[in-house]
PDB file of N, CA and C in Angstrom:
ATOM      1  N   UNK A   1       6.482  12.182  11.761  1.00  0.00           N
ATOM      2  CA  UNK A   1       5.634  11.863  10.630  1.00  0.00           C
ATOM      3  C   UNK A   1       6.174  12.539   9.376  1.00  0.00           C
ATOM      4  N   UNK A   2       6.047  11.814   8.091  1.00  0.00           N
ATOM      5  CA  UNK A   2       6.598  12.343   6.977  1.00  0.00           C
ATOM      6  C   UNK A   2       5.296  12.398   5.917  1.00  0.00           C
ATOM      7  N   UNK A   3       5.277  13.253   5.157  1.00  0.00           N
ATOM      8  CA  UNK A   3       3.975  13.064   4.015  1.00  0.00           C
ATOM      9  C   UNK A   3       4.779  12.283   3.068  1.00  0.00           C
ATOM     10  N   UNK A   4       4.225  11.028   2.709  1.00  0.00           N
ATOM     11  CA  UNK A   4       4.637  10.134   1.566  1.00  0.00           C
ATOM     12  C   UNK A   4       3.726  10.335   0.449  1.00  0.00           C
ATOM     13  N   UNK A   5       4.068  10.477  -0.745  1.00  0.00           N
ATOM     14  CA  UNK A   5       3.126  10.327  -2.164  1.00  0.00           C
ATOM     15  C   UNK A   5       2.879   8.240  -2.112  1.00  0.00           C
ATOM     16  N   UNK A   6       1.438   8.286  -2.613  1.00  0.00           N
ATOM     17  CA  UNK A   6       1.315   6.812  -3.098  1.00  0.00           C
ATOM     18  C   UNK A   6       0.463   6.755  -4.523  1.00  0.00           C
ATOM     19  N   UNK A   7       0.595   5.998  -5.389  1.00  0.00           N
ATOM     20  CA  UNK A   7      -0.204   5.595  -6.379  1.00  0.00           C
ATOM     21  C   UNK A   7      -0.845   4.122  -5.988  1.00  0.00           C
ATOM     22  N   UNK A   8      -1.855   4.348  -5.981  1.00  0.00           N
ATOM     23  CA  UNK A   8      -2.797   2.535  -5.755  1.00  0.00           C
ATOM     24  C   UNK A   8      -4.414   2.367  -6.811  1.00  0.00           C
ATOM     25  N   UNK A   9      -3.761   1.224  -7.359  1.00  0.00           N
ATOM     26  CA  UNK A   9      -4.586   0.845  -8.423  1.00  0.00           C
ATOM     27  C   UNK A   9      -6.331   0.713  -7.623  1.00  0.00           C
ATOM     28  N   UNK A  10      -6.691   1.508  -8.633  1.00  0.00           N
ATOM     29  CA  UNK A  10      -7.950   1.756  -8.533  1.00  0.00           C
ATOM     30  C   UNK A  10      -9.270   0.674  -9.641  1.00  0.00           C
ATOM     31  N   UNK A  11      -9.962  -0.525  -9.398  1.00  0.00           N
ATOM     32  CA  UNK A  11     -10.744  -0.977 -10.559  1.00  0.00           C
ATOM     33  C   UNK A  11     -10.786  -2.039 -10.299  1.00  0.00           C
ATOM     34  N   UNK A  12     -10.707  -3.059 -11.268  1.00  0.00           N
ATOM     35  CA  UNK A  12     -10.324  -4.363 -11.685  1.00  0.00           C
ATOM     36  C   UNK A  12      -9.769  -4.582 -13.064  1.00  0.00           C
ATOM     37  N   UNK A  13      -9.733  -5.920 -13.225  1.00  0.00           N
ATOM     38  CA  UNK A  13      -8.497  -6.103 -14.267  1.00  0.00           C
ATOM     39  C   UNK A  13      -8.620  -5.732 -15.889  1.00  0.00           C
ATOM     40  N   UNK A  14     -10.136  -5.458 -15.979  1.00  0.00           N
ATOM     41  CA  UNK A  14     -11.017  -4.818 -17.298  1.00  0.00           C
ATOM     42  C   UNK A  14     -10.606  -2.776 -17.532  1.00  0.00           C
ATOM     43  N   UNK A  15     -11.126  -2.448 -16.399  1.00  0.00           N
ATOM     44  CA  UNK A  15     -10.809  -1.472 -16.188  1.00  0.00           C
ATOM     45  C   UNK A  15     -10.401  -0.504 -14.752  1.00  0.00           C
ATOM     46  N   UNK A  16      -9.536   0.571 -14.823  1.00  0.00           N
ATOM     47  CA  UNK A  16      -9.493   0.957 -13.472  1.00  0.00           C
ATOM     48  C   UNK A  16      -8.021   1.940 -13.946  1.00  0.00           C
ATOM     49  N   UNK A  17      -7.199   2.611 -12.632  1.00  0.00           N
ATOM     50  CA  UNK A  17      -6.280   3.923 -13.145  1.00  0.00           C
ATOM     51  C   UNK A  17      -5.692   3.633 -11.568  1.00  0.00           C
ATOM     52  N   UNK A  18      -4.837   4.193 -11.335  1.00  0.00           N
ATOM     53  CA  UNK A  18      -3.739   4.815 -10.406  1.00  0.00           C
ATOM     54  C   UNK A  18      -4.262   5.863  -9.969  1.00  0.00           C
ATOM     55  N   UNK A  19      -4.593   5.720  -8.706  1.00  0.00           N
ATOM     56  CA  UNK A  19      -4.832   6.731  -8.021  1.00  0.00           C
ATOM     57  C   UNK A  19      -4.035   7.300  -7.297  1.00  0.00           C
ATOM     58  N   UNK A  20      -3.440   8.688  -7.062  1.00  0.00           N
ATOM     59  CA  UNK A  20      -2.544   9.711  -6.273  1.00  0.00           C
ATOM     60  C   UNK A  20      -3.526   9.662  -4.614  1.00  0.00           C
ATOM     61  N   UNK A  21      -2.424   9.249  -4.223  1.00  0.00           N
ATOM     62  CA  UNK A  21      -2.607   9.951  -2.537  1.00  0.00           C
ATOM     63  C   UNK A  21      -1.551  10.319  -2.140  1.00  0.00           C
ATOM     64  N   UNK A  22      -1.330  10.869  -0.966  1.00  0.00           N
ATOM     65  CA  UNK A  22      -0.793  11.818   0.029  1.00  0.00           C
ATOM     66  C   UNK A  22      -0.972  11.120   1.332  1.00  0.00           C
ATOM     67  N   UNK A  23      -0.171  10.524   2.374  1.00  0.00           N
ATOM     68  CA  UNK A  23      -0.604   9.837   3.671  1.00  0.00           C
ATOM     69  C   UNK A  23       1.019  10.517   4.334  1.00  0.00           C
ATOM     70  N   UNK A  24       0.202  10.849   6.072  1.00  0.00           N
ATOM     71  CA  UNK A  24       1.081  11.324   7.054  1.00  0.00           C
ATOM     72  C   UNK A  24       1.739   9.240   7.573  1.00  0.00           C
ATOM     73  N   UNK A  25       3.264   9.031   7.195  1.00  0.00           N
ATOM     74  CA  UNK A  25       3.969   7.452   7.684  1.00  0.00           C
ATOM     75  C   UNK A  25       4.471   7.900   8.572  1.00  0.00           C
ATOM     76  N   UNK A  26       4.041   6.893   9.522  1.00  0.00           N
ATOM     77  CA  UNK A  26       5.277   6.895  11.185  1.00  0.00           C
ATOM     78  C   UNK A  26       6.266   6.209  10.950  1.00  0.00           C
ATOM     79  N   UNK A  27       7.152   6.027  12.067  1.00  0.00           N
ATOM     80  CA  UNK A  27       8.493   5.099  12.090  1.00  0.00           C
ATOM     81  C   UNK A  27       7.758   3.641  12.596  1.00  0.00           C
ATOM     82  N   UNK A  28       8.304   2.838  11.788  1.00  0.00           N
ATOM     83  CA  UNK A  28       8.101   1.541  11.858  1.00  0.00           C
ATOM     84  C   UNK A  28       6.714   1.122  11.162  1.00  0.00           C
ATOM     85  N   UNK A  29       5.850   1.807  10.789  1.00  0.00           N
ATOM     86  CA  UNK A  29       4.747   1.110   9.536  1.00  0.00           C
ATOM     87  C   UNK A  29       5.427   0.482   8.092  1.00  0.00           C
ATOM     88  N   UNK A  30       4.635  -0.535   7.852  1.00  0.00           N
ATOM     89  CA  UNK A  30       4.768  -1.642   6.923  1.00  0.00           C
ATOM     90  C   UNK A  30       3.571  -0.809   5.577  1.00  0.00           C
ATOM     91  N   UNK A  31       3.881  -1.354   4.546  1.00  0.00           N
ATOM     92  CA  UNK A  31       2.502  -0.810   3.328  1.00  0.00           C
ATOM     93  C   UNK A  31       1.536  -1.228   3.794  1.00  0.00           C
ATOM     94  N   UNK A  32       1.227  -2.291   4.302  1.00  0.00           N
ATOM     95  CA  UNK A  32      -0.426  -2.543   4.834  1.00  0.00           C
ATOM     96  C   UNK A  32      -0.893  -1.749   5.786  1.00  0.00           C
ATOM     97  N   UNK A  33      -0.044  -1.388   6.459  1.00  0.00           N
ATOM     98  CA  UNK A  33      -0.478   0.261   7.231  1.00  0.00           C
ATOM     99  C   UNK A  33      -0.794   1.292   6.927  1.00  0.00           C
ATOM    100  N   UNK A  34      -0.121   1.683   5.823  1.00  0.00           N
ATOM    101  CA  UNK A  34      -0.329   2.919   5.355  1.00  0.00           C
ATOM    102  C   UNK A  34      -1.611   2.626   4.626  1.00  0.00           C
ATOM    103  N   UNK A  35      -2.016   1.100   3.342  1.00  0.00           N
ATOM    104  CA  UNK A  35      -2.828   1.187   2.930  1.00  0.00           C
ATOM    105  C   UNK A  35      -4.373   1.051   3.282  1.00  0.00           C
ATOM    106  N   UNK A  36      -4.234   0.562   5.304  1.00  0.00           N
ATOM    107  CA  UNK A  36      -5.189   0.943   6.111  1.00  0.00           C
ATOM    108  C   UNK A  36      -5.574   2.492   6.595  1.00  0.00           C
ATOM    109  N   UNK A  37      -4.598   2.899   6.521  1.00  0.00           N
ATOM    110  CA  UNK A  37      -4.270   4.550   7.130  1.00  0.00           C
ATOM    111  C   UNK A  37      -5.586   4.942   5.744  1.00  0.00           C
ATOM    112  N   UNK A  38      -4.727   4.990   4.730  1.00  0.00           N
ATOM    113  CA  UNK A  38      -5.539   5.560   3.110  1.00  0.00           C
ATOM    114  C   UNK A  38      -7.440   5.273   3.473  1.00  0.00           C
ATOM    115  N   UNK A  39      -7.287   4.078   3.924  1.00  0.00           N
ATOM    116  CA  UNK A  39      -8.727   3.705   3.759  1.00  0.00           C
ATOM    117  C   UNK A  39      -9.549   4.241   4.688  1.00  0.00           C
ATOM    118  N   UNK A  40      -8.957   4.582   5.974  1.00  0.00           N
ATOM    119  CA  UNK A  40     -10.002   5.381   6.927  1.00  0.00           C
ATOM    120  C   UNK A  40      -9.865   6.336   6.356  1.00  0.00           C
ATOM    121  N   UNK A  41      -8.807   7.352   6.315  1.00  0.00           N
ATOM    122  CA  UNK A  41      -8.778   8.735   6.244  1.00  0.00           C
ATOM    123  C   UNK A  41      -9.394   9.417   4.713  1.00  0.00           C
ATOM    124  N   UNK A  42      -9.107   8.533   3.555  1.00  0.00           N
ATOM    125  CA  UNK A  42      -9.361   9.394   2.706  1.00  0.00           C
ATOM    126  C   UNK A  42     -10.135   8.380   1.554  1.00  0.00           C
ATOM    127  N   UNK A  43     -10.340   6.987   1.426  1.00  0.00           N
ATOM    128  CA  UNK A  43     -10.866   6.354   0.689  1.00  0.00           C
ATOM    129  C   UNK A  43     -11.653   4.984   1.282  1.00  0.00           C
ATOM    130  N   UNK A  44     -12.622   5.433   2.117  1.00  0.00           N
ATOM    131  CA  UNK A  44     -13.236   4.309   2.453  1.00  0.00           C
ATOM    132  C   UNK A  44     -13.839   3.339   1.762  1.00  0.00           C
ATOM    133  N   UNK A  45     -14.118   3.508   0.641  1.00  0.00           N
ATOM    134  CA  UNK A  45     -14.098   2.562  -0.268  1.00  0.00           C
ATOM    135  C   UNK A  45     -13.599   1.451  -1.032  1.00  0.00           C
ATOM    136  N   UNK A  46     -12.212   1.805  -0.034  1.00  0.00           N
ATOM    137  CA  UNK A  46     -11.165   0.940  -1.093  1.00  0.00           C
ATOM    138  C   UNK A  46     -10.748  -0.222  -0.446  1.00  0.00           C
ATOM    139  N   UNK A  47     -10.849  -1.327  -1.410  1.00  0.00           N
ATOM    140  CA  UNK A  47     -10.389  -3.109  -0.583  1.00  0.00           C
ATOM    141  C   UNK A  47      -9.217  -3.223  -0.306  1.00  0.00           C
ATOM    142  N   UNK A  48      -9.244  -4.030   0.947  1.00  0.00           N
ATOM    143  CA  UNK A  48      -7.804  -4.824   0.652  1.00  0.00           C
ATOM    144  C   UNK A  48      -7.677  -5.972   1.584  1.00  0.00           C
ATOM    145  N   UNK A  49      -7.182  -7.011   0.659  1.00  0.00           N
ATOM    146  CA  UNK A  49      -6.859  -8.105   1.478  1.00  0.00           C
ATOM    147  C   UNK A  49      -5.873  -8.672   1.986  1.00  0.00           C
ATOM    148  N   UNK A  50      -6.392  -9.006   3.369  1.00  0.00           N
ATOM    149  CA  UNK A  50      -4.947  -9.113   4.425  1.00  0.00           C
ATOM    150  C   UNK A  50      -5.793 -10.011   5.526  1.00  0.00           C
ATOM    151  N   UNK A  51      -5.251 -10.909   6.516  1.00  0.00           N
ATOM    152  CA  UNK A  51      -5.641 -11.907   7.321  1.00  0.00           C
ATOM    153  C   UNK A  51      -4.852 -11.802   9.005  1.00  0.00           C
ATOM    154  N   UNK A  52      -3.151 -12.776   8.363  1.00  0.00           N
ATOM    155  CA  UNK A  52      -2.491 -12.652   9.290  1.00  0.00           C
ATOM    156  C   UNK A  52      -1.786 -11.391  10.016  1.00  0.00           C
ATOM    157  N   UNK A  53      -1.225 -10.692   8.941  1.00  0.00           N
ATOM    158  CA  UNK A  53      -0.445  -9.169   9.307  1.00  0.00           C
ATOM    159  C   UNK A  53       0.986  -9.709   9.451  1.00  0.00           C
ATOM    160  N   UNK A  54       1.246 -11.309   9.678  1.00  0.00           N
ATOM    161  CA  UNK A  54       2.348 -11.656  10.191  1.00  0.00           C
ATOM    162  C   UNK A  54       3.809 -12.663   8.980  1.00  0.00           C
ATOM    163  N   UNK A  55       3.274 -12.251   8.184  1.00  0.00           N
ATOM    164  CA  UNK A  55       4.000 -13.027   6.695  1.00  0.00           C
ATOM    165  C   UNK A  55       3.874 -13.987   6.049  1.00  0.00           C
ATOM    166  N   UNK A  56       2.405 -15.201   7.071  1.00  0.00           N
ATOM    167  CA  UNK A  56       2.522 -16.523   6.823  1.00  0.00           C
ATOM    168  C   UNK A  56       1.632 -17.015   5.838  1.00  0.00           C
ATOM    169  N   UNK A  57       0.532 -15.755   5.657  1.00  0.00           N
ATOM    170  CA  UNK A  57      -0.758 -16.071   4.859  1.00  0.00           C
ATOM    171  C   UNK A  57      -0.580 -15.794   3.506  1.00  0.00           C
ATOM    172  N   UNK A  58      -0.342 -14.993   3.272  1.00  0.00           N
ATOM    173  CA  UNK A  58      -0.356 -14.628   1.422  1.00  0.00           C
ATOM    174  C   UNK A  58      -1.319 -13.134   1.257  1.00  0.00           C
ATOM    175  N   UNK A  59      -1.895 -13.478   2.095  1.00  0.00           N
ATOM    176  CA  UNK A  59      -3.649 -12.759   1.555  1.00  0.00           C
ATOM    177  C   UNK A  59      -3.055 -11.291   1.392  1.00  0.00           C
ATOM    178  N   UNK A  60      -2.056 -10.338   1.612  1.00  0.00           N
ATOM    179  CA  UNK A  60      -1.942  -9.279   1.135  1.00  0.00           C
ATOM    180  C   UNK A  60      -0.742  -9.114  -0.154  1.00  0.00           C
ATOM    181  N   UNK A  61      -0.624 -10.057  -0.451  1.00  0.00           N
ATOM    182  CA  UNK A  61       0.561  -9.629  -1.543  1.00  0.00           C
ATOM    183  C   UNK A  61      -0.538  -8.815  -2.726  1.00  0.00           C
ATOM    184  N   UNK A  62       0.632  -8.186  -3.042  1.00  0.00           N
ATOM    185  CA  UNK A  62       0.639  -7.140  -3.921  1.00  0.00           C
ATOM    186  C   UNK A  62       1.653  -6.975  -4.898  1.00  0.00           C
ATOM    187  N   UNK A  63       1.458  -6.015  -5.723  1.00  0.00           N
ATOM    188  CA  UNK A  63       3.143  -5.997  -6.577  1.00  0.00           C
ATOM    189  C   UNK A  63       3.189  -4.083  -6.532  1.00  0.00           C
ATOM    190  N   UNK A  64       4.707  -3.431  -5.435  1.00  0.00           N
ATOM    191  CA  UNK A  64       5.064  -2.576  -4.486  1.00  0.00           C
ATOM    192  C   UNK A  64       6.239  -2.165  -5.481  1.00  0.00           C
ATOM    193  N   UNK A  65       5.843  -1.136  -6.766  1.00  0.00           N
ATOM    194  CA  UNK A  65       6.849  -0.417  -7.070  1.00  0.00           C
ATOM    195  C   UNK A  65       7.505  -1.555  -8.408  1.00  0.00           C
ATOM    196  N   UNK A  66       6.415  -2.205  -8.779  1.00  0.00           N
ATOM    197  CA  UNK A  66       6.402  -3.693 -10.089  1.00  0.00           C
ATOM    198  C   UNK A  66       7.000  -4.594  -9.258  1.00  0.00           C
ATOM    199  N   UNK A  67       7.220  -5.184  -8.016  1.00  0.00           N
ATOM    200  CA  UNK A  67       7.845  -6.084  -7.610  1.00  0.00           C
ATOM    201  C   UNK A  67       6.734  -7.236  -7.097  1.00  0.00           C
ATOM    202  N   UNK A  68       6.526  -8.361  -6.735  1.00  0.00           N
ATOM    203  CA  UNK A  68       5.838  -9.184  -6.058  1.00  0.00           C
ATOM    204  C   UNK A  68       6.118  -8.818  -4.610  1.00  0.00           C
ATOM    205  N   UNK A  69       4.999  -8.694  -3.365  1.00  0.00           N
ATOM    206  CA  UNK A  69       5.733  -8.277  -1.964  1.00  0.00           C
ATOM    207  C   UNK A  69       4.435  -8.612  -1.269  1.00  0.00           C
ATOM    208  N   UNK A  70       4.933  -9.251   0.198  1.00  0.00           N
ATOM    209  CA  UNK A  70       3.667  -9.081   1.127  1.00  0.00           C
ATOM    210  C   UNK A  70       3.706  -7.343   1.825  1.00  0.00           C
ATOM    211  N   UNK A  71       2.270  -6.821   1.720  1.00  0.00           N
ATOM    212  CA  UNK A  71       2.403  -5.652   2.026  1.00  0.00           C
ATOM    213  C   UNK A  71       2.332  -5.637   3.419  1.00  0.00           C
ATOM    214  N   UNK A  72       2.446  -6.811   4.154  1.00  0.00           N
ATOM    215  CA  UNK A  72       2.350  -6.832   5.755  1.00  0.00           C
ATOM    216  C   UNK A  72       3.990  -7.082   5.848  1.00  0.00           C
ATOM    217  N   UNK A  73       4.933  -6.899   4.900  1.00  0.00           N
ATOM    218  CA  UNK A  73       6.203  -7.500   5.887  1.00  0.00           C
ATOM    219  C   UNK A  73       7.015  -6.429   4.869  1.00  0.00           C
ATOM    220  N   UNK A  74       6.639  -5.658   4.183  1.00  0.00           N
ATOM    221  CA  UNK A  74       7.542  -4.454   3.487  1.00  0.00           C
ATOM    222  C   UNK A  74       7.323  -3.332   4.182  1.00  0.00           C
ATOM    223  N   UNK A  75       8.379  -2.740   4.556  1.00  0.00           N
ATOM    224  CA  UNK A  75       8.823  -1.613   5.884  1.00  0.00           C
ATOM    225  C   UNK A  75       8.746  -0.397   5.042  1.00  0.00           C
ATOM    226  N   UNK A  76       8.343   0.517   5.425  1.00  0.00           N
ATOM    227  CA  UNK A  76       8.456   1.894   4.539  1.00  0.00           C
ATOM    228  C   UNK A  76       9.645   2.415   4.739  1.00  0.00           C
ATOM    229  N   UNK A  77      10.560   2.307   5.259  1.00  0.00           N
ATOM    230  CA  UNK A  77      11.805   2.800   5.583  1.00  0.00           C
ATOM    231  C   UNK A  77      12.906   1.797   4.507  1.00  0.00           C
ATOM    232  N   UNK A  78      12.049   1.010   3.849  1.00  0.00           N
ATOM    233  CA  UNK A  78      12.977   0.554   2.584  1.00  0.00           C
ATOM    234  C   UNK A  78      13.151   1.953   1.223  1.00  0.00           C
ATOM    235  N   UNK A  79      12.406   2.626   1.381  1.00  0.00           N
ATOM    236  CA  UNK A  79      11.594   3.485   0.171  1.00  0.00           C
ATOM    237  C   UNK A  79      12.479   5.060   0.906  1.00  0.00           C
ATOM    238  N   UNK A  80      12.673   5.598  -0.278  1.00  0.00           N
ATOM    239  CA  UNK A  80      13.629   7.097  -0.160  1.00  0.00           C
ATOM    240  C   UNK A  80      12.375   7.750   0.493  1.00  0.00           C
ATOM    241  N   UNK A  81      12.196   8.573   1.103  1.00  0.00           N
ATOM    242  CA  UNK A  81      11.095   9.614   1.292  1.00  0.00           C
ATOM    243  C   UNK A  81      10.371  10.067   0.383  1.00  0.00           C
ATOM    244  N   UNK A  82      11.306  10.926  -0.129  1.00  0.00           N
ATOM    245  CA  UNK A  82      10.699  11.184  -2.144  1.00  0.00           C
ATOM    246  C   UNK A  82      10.286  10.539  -3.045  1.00  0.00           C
ATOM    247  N   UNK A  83      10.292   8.918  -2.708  1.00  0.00           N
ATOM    248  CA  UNK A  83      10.278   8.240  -3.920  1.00  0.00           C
ATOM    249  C   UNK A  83       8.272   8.074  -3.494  1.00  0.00           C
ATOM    250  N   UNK A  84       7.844   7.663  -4.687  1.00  0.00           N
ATOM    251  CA  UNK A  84       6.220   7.947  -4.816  1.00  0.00           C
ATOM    252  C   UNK A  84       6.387   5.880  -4.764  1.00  0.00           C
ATOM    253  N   UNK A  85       5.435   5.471  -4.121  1.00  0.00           N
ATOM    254  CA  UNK A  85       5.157   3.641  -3.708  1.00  0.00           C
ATOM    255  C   UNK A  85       3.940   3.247  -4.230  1.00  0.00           C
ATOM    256  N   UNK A  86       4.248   3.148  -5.439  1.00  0.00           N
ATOM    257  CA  UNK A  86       3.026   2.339  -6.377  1.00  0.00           C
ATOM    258  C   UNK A  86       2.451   0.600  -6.147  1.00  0.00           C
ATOM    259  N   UNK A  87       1.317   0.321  -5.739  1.00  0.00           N
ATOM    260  CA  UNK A  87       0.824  -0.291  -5.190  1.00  0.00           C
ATOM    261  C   UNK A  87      -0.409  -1.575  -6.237  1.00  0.00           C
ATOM    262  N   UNK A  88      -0.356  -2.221  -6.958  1.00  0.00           N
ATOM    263  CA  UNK A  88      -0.451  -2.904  -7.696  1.00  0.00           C
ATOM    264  C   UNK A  88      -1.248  -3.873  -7.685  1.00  0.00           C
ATOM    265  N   UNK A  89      -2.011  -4.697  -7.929  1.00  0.00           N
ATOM    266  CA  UNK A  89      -2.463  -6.138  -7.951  1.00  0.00           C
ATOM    267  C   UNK A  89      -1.824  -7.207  -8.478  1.00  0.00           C
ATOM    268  N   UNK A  90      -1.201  -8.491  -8.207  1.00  0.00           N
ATOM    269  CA  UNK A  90      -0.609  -9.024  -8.081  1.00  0.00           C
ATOM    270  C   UNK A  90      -1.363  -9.509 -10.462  1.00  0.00           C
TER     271      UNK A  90
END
């Protein structure tokens, strides 16, 4: 397990901020993992939409560091350790 930094938009499109977390990533989790991990452990409050898990639906894209990405098929082992994975609304 590694401690990863994350920033994930906090609000809607009127208003809202980047929120800092801290999450323990295993080998082989995808961002929709981790951003399930976030939601039990430290922000139960927080949405997210996702269906298949398997690439075919759409329902979790996001934009992962300003990019467009399904967060069910982006590997955390794309991302340096150090680097902080800002998490976006499309």
């Amino acid at each position: 397990m590694a401690l990863r930094n994350f920033k994930i938009w906090r609000g809607d499109k009127n208003n809202g901020q980047l929120v800092d977390y801290k999450i323990d990533v295993t080998e082989g989790m995808v961002v929709l993992d981790v951003i399930h991990r976030i939601q039990t452990e430290q922000a139960n409050d927080l949405a997210v939409r996702w269906n298949c898990k398997a690439g075919k639906c759409g329902s979790c894209s996001c934009e992962i560091n300003g990019k467009p990405k399904l967060s069910c098929m982006t590997r955390m082992n794309d991302f340096a350790e150090d680097q902080t994975v800002t998490i976006t609304p499309l």
